[in-house]
C-alpha atoms as a PDB file:
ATOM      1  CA  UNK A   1     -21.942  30.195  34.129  1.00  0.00           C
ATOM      2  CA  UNK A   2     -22.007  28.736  30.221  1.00  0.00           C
ATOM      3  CA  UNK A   3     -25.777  27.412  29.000  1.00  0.00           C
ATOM      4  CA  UNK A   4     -25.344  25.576  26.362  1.00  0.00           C
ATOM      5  CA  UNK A   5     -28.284  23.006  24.453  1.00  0.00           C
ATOM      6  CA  UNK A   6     -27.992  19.122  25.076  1.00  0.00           C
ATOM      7  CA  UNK A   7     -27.392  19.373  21.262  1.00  0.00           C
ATOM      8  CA  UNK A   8     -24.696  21.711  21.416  1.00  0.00           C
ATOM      9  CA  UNK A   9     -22.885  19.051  23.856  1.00  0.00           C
ATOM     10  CA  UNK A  10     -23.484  15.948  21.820  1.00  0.00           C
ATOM     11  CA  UNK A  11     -21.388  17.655  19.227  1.00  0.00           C
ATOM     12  CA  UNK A  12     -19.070  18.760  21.375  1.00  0.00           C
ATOM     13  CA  UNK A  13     -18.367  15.151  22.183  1.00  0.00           C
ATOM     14  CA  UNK A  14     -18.971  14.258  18.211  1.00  0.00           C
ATOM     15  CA  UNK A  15     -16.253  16.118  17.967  1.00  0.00           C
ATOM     16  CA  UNK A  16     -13.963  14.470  20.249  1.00  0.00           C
ATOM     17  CA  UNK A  17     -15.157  11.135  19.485  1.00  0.00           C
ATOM     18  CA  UNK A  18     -14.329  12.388  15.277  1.00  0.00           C
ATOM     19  CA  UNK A  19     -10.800  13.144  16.521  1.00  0.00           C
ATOM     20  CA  UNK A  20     -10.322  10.190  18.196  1.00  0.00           C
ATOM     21  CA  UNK A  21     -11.511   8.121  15.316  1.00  0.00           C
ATOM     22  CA  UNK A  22      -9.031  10.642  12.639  1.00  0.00           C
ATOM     23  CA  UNK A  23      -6.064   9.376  15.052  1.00  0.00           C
ATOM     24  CA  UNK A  24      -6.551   5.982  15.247  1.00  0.00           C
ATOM     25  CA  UNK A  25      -7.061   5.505  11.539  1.00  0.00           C
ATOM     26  CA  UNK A  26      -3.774   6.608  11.092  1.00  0.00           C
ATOM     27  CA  UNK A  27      -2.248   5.138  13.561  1.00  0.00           C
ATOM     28  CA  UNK A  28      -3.906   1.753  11.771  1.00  0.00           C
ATOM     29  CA  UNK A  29      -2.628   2.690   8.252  1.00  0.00           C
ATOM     30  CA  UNK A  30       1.004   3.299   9.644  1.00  0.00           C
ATOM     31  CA  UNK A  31       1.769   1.039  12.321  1.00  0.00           C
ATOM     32  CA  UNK A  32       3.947  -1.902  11.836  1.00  0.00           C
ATOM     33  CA  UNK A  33       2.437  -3.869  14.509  1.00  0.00           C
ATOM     34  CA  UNK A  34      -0.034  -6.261  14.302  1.00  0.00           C
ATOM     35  CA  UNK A  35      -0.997  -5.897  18.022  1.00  0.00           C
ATOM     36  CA  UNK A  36      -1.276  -2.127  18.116  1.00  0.00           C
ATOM     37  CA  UNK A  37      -3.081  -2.666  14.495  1.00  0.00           C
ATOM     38  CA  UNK A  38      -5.616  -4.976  15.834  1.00  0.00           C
ATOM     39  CA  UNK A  39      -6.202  -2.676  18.996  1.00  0.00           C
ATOM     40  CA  UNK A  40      -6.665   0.259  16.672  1.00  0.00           C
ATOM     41  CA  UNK A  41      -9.135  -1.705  14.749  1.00  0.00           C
ATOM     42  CA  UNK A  42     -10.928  -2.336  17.806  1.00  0.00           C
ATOM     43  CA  UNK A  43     -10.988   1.100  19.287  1.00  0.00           C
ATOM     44  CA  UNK A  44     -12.112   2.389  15.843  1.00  0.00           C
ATOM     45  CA  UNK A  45     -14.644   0.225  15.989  1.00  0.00           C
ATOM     46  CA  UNK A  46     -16.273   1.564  19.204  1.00  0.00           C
ATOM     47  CA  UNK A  47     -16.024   5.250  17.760  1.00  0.00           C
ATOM     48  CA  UNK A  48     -18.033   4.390  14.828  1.00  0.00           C
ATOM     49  CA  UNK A  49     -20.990   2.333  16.999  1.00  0.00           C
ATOM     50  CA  UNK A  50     -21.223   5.495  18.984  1.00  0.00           C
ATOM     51  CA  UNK A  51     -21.391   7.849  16.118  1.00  0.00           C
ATOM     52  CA  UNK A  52     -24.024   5.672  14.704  1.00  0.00           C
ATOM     53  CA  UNK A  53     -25.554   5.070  18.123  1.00  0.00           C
ATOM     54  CA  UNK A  54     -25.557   8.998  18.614  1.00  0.00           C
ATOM     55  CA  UNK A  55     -27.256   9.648  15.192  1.00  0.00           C
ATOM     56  CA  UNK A  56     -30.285   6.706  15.744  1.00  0.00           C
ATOM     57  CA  UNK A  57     -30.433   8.705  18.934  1.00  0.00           C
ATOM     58  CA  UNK A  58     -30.884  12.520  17.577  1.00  0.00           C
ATOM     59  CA  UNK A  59     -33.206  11.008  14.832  1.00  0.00           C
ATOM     60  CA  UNK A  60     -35.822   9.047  17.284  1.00  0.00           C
ATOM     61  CA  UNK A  61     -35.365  11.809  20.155  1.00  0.00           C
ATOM     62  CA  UNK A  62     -38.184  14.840  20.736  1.00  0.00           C
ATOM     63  CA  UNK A  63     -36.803  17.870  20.573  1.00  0.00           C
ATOM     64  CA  UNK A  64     -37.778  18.338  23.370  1.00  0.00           C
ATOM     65  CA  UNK A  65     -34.524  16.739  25.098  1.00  0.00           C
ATOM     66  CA  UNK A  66     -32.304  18.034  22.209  1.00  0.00           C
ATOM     67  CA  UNK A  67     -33.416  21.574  22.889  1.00  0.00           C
ATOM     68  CA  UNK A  68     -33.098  21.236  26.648  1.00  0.00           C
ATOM     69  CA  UNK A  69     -30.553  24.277  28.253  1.00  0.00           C
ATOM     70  CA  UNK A  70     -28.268  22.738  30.629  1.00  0.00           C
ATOM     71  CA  UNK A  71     -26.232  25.492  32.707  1.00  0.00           C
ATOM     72  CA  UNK A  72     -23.194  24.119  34.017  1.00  0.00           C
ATOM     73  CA  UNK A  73     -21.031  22.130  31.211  1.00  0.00           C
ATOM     74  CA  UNK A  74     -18.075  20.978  32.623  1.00  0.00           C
ATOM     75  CA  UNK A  75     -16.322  21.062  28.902  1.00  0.00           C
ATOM     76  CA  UNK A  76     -12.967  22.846  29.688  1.00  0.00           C
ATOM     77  CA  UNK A  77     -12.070  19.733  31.883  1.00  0.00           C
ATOM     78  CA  UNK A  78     -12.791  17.580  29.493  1.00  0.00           C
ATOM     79  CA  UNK A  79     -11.262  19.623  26.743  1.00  0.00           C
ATOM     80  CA  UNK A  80      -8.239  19.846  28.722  1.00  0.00           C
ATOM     81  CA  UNK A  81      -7.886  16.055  29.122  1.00  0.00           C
ATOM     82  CA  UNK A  82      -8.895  14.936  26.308  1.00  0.00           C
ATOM     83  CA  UNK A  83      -6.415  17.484  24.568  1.00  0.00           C
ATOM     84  CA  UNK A  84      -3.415  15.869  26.561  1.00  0.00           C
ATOM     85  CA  UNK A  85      -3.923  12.543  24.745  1.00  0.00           C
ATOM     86  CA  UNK A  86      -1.745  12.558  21.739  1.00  0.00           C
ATOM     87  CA  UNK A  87      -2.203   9.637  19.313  1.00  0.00           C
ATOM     88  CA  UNK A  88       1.328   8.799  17.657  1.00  0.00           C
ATOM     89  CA  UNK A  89       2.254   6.182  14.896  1.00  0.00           C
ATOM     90  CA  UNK A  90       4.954   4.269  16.962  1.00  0.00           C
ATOM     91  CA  UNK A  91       2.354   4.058  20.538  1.00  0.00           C
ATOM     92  CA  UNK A  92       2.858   0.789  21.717  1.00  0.00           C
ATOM     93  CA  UNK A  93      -0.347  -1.502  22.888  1.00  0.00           C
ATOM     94  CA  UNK A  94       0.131  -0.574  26.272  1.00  0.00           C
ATOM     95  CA  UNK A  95       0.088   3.037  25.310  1.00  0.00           C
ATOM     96  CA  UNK A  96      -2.562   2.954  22.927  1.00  0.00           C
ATOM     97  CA  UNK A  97      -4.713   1.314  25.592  1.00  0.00           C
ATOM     98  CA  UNK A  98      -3.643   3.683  28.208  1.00  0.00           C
ATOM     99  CA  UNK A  99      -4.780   6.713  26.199  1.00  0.00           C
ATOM    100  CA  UNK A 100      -7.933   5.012  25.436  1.00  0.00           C
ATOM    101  CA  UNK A 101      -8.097   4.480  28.949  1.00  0.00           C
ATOM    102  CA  UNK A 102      -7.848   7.931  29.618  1.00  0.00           C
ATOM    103  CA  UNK A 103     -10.253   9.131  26.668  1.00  0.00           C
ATOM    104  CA  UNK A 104     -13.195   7.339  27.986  1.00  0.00           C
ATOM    105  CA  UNK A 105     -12.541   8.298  31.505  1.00  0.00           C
ATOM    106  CA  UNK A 106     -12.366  12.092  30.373  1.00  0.00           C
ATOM    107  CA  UNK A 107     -16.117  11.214  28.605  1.00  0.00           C
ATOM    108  CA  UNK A 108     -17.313   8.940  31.692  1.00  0.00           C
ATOM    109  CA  UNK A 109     -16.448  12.247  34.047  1.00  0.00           C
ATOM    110  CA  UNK A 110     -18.322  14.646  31.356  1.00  0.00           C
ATOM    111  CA  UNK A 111     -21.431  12.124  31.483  1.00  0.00           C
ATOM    112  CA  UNK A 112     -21.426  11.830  35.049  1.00  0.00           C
ATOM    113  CA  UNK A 113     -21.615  15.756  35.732  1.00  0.00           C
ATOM    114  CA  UNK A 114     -24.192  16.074  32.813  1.00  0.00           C
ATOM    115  CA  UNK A 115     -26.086  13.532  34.493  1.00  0.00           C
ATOM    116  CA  UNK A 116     -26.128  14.416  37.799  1.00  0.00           C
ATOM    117  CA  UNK A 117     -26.654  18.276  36.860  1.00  0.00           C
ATOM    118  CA  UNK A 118     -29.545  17.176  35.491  1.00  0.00           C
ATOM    119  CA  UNK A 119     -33.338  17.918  36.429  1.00  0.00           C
ATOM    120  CA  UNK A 120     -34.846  16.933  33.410  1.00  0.00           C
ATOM    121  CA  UNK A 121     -35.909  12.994  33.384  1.00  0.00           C
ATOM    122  CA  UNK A 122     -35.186  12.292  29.765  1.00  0.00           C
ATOM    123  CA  UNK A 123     -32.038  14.437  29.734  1.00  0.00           C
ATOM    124  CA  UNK A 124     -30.186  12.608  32.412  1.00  0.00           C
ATOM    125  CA  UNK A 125     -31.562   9.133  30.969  1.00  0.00           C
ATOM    126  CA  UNK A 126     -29.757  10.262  27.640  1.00  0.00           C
ATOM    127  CA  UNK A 127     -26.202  11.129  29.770  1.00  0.00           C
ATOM    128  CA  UNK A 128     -26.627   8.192  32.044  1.00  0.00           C
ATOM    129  CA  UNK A 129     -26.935   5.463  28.836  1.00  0.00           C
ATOM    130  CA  UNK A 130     -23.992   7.446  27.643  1.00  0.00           C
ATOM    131  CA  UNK A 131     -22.292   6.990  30.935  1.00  0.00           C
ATOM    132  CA  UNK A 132     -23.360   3.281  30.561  1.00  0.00           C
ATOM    133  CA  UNK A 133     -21.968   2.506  27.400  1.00  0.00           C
ATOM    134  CA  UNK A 134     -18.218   4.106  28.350  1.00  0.00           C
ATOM    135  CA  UNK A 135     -18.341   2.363  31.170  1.00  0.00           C
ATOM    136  CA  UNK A 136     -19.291  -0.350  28.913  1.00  0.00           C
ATOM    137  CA  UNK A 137     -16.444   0.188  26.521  1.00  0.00           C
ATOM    138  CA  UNK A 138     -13.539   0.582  29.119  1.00  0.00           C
ATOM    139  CA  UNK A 139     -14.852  -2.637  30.709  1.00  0.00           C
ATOM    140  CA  UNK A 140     -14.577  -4.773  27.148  1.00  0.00           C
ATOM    141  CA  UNK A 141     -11.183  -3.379  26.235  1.00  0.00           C
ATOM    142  CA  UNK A 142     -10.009  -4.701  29.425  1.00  0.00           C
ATOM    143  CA  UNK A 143     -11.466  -7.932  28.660  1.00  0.00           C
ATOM    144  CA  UNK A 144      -9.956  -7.945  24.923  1.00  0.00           C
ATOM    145  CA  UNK A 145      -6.821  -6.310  26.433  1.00  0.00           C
ATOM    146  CA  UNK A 146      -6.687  -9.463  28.794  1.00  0.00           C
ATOM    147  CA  UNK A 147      -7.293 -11.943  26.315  1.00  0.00           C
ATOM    148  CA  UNK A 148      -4.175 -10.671  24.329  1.00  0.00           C
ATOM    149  CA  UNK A 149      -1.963 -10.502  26.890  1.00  0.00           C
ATOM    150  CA  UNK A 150      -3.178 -14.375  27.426  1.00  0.00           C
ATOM    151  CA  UNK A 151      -2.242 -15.438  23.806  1.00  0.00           C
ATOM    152  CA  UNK A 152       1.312 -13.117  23.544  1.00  0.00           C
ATOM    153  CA  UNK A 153       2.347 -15.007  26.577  1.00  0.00           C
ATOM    154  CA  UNK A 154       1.046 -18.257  25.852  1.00  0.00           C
ATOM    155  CA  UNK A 155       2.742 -17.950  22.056  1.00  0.00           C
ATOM    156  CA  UNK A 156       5.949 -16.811  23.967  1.00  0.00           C
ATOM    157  CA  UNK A 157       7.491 -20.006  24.741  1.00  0.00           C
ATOM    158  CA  UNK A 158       6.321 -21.564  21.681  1.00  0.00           C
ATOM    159  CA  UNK A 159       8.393 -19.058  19.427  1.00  0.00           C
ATOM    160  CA  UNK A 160      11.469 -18.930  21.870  1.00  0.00           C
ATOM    161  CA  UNK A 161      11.424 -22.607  21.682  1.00  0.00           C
ATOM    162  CA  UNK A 162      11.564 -22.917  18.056  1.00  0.00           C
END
């Protein structure tokens, strides 16, 4: 079995998160819709709180957690889902959402085995706030994702009407 550091996984999932974030800024700069735009522009927006929530978090953290060895790292799965989500410039919303959808469930699944696996107090805390805000982030898209859906249709009739 793999040992890898609680540090060593953060930036495993920096790194995902960084991709993530690289393909939705493009998507933003060449999409013609304002929708999938405005999605983008909220999706990007979560990446960046948790890279900045991740960095308050190394900085205030003992080493102590950092440093901690975890032995079973369920990374390949993760690497393996997360590397089926392909970010293209002409996604629709629904897609875009979908592969969000799936992004943050591939994380939620990492954070939940990480968590679990866990004997260390402050290391599962760490994995189970992570766990928390995903959850957090799928459940606020869905709200947003709502609430769009709710003003397309309502400004339906008014255009075809015109």
């Amino acid at each position: 079995m793999a040992y890898r550091k609680v540090e060593d996984i953060l930036g495993l999932v920096e790194s995902f998160h960084k991709r993530m974030r690289q393909a939705l800024e493009r998507v933003e700069v060449e999409s013609r819709s304002e929708s999938v735009e405005w999605l983008s522009k909220q999706l990007r927006a979560h990446e960046l709180h948790w890279q900045a929530a991740l960095n308050g978090y190394g900085k205030r953290v003992a080493e102590g957690v950092l440093d901690t060895w975890l032995q079973y790292i369920p990374d390949e799965d993760v690497r393996e889902q997360l590397d089926s989500i392909r970010v293209q410039r002409d996604m629709t919303l629904d897609e875009l959402n979908d592969m969000n959808i799936r992004f943050r469930q591939a994380l939620i699944q990492l954070y939940e085995s990480l968590a679990n696996g866990s004997s260390a107090p402050r290391v599962k805390e760490l994995f189970e706030q992570l766990l928390e805000y995903e959850k957090s982030v799928i459940a606020d898209q869905s709200q947003k994702s709502r609430e769009s859906d709710l003003v397309d249709s309502e400004s339906l009739p008014r255009s075809q009407s015109s």
